[in-house]
Protein backbone atom coordinates (compact mmCIF):
# COMPACT_ATOMS: atom_id res chain seq x y z
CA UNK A 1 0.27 5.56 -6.54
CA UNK A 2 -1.90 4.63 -3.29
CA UNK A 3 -2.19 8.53 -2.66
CA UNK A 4 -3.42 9.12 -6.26
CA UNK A 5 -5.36 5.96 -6.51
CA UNK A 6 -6.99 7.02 -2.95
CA UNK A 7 -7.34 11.06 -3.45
CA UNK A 8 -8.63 10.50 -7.14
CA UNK A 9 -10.34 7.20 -6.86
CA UNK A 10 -9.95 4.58 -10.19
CA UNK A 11 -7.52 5.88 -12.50
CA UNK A 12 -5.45 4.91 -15.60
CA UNK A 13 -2.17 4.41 -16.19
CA UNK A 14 -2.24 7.50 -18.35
CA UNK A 15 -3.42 9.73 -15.64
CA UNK A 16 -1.46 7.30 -12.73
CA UNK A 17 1.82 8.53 -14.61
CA UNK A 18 0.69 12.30 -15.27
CA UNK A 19 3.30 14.75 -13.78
CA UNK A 20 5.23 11.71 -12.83
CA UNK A 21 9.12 10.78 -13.40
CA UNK A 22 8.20 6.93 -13.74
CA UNK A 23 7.56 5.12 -16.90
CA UNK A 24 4.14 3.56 -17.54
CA UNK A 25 6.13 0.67 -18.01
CA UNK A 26 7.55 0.54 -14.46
CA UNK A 27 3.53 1.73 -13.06
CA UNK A 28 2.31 -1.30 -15.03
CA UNK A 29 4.50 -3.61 -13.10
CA UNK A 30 4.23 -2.01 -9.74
CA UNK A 31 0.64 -2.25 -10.12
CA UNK A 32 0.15 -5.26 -11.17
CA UNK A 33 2.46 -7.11 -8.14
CA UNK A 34 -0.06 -5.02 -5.92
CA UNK A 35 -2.90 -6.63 -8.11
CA UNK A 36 -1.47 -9.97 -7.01
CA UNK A 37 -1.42 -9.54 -3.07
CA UNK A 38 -4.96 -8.12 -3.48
CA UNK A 39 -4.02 -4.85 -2.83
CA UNK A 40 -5.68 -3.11 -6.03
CA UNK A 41 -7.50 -4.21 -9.00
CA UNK A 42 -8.24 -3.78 -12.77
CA UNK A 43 -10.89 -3.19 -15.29
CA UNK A 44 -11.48 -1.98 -18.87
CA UNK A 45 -13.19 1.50 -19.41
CA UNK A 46 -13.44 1.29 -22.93
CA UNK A 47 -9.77 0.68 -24.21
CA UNK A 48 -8.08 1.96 -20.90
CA UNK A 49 -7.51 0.00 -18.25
CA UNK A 50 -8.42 1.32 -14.90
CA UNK A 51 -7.29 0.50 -11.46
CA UNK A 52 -8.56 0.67 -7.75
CA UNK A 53 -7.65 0.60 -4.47
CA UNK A 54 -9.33 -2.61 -2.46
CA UNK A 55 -10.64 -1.28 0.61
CA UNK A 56 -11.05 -4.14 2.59
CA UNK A 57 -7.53 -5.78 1.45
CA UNK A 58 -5.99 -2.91 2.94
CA UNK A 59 -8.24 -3.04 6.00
CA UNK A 60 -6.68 -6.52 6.52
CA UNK A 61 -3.30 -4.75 5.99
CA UNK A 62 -3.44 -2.36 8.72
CA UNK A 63 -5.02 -4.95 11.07
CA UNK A 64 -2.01 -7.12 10.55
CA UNK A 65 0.78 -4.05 11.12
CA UNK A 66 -1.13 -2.59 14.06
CA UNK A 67 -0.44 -6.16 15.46
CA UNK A 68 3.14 -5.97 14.66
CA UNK A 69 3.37 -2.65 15.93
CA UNK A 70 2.10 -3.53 19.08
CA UNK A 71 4.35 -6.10 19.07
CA UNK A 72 7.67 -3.86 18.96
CA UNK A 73 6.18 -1.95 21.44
CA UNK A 74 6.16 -4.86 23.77
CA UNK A 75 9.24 -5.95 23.06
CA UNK A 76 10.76 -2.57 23.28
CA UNK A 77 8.62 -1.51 26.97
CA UNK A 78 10.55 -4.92 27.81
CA UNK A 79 14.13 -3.61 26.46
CA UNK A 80 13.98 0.22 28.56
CA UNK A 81 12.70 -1.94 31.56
CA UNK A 82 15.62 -4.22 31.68
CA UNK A 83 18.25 -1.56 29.80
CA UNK A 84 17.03 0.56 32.71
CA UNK A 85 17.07 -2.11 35.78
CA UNK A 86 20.51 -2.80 34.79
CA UNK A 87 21.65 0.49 34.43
């Protein structure tokens, strides 16, 4: 959904679930738990809804993983210096 939502820009769940093994039903609730955390958001075009990615949520996203990230990377320099002090 994120690649289609990204490559395609706003899209509905009609065309979200085109060429797709997953329900509408099942896109509809994945979508809107992402709607809650920010993540994407909704609008009527007409009688569709339509949903979009939210840039700057996601922004705050990868800010926050790159911090883990660098975190287990830390944590794991720490691990092969000691595995290999030991050793």
């Amino acid at each position: 959904m994120f690649a289609r939502l990204s490559d395609s820009g706003p899209l509905s769940i009609v065309r979200l679930t085109e060429g797709s093994d997953i329900s509408r039903q099942a896109v509809t609730k994945h979508l809107r738990a992402l709607e809650e955390v920010g993540l994407v958001s909704s609008g009527r075009v007409g009688r569709e809804r339509v949903w979009e990615l939210q840039p700057r949520r996601l922004s705050e996203v990868r800010y926050y993983l790159d911090v883990i990230s660098g975190q287990w990377d830390t944590a794991l320099d720490r691990l092969r210096t000691l595995v290999e002090t030991e050793g």
